[in-house]
C-alpha atoms as a PDB file:
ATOM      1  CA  UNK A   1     128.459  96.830 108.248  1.00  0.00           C
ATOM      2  CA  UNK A   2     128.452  95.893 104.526  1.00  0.00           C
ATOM      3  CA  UNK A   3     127.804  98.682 101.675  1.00  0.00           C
ATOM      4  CA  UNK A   4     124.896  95.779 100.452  1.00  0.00           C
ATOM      5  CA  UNK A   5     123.681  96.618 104.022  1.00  0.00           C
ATOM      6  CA  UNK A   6     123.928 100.383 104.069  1.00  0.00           C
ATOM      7  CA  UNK A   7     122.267 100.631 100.999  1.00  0.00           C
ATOM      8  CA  UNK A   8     119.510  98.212 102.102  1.00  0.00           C
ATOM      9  CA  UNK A   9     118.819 100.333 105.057  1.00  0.00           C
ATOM     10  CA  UNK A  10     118.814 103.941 103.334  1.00  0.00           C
ATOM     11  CA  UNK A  11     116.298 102.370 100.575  1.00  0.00           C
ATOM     12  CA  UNK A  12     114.413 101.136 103.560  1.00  0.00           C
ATOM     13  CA  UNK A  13     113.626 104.762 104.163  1.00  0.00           C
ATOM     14  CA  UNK A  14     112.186 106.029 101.207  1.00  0.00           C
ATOM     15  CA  UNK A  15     109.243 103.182 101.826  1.00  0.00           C
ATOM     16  CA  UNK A  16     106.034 103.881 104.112  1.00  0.00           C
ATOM     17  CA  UNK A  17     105.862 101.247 107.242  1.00  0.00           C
ATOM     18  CA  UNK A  18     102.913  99.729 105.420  1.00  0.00           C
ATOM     19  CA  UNK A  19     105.783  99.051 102.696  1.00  0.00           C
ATOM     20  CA  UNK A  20     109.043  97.756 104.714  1.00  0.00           C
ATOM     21  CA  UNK A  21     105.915  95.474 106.843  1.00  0.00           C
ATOM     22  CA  UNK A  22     104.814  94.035 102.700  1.00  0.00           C
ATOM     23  CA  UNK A  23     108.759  93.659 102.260  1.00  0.00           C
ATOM     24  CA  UNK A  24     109.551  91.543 105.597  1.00  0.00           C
ATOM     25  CA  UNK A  25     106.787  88.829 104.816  1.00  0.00           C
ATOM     26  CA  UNK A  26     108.214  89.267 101.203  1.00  0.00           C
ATOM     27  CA  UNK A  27     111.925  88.521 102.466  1.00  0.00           C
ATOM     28  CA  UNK A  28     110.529  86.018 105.056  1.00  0.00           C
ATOM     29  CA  UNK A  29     108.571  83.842 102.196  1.00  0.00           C
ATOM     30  CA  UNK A  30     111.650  83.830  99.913  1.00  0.00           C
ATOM     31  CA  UNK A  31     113.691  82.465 102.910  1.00  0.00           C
ATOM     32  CA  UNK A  32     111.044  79.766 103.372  1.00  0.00           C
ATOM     33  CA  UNK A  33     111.975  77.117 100.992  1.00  0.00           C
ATOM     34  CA  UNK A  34     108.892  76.007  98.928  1.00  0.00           C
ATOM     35  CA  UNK A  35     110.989  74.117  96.877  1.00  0.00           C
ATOM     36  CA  UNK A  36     112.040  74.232  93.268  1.00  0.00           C
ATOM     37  CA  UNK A  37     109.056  75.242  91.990  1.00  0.00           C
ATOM     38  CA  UNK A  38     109.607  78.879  92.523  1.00  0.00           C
ATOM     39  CA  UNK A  39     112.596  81.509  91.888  1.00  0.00           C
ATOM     40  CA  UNK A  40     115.423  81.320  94.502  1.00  0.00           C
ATOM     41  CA  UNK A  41     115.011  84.822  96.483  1.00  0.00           C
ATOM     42  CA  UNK A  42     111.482  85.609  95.636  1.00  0.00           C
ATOM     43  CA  UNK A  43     108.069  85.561  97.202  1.00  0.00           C
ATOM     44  CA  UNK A  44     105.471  83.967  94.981  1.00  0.00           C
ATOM     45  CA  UNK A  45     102.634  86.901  95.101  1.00  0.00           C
ATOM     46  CA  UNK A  46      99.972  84.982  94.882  1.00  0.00           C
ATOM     47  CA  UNK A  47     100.845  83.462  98.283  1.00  0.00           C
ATOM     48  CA  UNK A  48     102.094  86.872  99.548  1.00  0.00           C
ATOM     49  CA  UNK A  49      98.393  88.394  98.814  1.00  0.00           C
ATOM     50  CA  UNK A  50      96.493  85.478 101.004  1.00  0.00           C
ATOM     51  CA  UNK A  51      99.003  86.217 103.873  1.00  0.00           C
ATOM     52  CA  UNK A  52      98.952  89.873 103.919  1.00  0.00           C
ATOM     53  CA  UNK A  53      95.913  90.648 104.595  1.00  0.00           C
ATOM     54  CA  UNK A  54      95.280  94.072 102.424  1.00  0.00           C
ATOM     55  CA  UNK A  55      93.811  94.731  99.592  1.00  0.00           C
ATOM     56  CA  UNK A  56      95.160  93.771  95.909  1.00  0.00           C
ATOM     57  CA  UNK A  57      95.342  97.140  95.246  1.00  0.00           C
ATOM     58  CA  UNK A  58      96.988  97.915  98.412  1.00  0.00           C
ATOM     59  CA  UNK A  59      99.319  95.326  97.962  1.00  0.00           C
ATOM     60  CA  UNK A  60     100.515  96.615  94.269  1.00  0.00           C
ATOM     61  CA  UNK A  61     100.662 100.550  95.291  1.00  0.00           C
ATOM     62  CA  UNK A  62     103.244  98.521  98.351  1.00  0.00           C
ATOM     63  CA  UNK A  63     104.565  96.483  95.599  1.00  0.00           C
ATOM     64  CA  UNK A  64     105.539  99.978  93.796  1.00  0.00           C
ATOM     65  CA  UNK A  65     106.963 101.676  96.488  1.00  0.00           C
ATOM     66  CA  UNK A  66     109.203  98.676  97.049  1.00  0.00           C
ATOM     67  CA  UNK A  67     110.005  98.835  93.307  1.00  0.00           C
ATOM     68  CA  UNK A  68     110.966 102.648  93.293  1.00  0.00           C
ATOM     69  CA  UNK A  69     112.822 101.927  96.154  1.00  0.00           C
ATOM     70  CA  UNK A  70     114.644  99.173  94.174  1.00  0.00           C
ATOM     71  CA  UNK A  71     113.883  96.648  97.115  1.00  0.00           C
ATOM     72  CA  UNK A  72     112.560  94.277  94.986  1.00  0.00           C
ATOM     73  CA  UNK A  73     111.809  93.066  91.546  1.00  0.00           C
ATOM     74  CA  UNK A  74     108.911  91.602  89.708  1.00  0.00           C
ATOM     75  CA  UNK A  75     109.177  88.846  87.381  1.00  0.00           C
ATOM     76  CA  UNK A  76     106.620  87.027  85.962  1.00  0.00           C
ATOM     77  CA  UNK A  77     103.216  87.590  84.322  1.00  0.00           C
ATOM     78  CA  UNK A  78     100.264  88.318  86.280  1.00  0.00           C
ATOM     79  CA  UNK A  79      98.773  86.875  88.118  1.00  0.00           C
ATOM     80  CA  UNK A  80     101.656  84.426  88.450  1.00  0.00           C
ATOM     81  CA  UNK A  81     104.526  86.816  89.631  1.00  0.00           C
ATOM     82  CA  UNK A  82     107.423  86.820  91.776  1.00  0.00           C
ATOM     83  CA  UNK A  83     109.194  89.787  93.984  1.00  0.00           C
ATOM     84  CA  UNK A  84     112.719  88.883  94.055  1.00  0.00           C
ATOM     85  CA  UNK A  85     114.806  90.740  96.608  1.00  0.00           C
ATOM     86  CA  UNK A  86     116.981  92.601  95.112  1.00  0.00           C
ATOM     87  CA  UNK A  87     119.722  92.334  98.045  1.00  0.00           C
ATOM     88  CA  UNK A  88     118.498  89.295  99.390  1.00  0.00           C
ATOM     89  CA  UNK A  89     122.188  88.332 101.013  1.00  0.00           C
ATOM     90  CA  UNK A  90     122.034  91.742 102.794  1.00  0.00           C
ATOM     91  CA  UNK A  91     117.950  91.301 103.551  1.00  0.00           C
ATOM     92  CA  UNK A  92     119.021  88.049 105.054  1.00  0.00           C
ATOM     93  CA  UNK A  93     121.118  89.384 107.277  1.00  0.00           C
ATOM     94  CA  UNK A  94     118.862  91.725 108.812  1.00  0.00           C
ATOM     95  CA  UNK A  95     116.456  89.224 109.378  1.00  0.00           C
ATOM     96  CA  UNK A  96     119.081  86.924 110.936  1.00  0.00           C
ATOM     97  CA  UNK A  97     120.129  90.195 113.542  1.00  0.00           C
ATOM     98  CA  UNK A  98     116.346  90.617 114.048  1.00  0.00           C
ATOM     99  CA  UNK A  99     115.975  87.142 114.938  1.00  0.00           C
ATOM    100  CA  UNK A 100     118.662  87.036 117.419  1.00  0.00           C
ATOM    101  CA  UNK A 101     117.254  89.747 119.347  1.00  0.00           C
ATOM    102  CA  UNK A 102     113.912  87.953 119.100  1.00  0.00           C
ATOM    103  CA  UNK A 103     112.009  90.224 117.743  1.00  0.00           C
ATOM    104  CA  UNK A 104     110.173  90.042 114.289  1.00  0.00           C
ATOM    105  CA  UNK A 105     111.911  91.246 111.429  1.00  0.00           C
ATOM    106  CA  UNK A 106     108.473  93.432 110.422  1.00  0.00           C
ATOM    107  CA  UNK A 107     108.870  95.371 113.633  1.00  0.00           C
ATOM    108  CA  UNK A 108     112.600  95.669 113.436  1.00  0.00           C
ATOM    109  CA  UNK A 109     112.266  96.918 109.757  1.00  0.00           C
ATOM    110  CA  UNK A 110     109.932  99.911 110.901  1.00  0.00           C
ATOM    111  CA  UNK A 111     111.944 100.381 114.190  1.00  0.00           C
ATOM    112  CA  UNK A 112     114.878 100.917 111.574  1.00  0.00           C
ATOM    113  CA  UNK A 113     112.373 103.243 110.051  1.00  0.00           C
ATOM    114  CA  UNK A 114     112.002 105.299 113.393  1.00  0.00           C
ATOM    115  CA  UNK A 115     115.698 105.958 113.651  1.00  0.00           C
ATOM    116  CA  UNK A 116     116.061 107.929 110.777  1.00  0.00           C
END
């Protein structure tokens, strides 16, 4: 296992579930490819809001938890921002392991969680 990836996981657990679940659909919408519209590695909040299904300010007290955590980044002006991943190489790589086990990288995130 990479440092990238041991660091990824110990940030993981200073987050609540409600966080890490925010930070899969983050890392699965900056996987997506929407094109060159938006920054490589990020999720476009905007569209991360209409997916979630919280509240705005549910989403930002997430958002900040994932900042302190230093899981992610936010660039941009609001309304307009971005989270970039921070690790997104290592994030990717969870996702993939998650995905070979077929099992959603949400629930593997706050499996991870568990373990600690």
């Amino acid at each position: 296992m990479s440092a990238s990836t041991d660091r990824l996981r110990a940030n993981l657990q200073r987050v609540s579930p409600q966080a890490a679940k925010l930070y899969a659909r983050m890392v699965e919408m900056s996987r997506s490819g929407r094109g060159q519209a938006r920054s490589r590695d990020a999720a476009y909040l905007p569209e991360l809001y209409e997916s979630c299904g919280v509240t705005v300010e549910e989403m930002y007290a997430y958002i900040e938890e994932l900042k302190t955590a230093r899981l992610i980044e936010v660039e941009g002006e609001y309304p307009f921002e971005d989270a970039k991943i921070v690790d997104a190489v290592a994030a990717g790589a969870l996702a993939d392991e998650a995905a070979q086990r077929k099992q959603s990288f949400s629930d593997a995130l706050v499996e991870l969680q568990a373990k600690a």
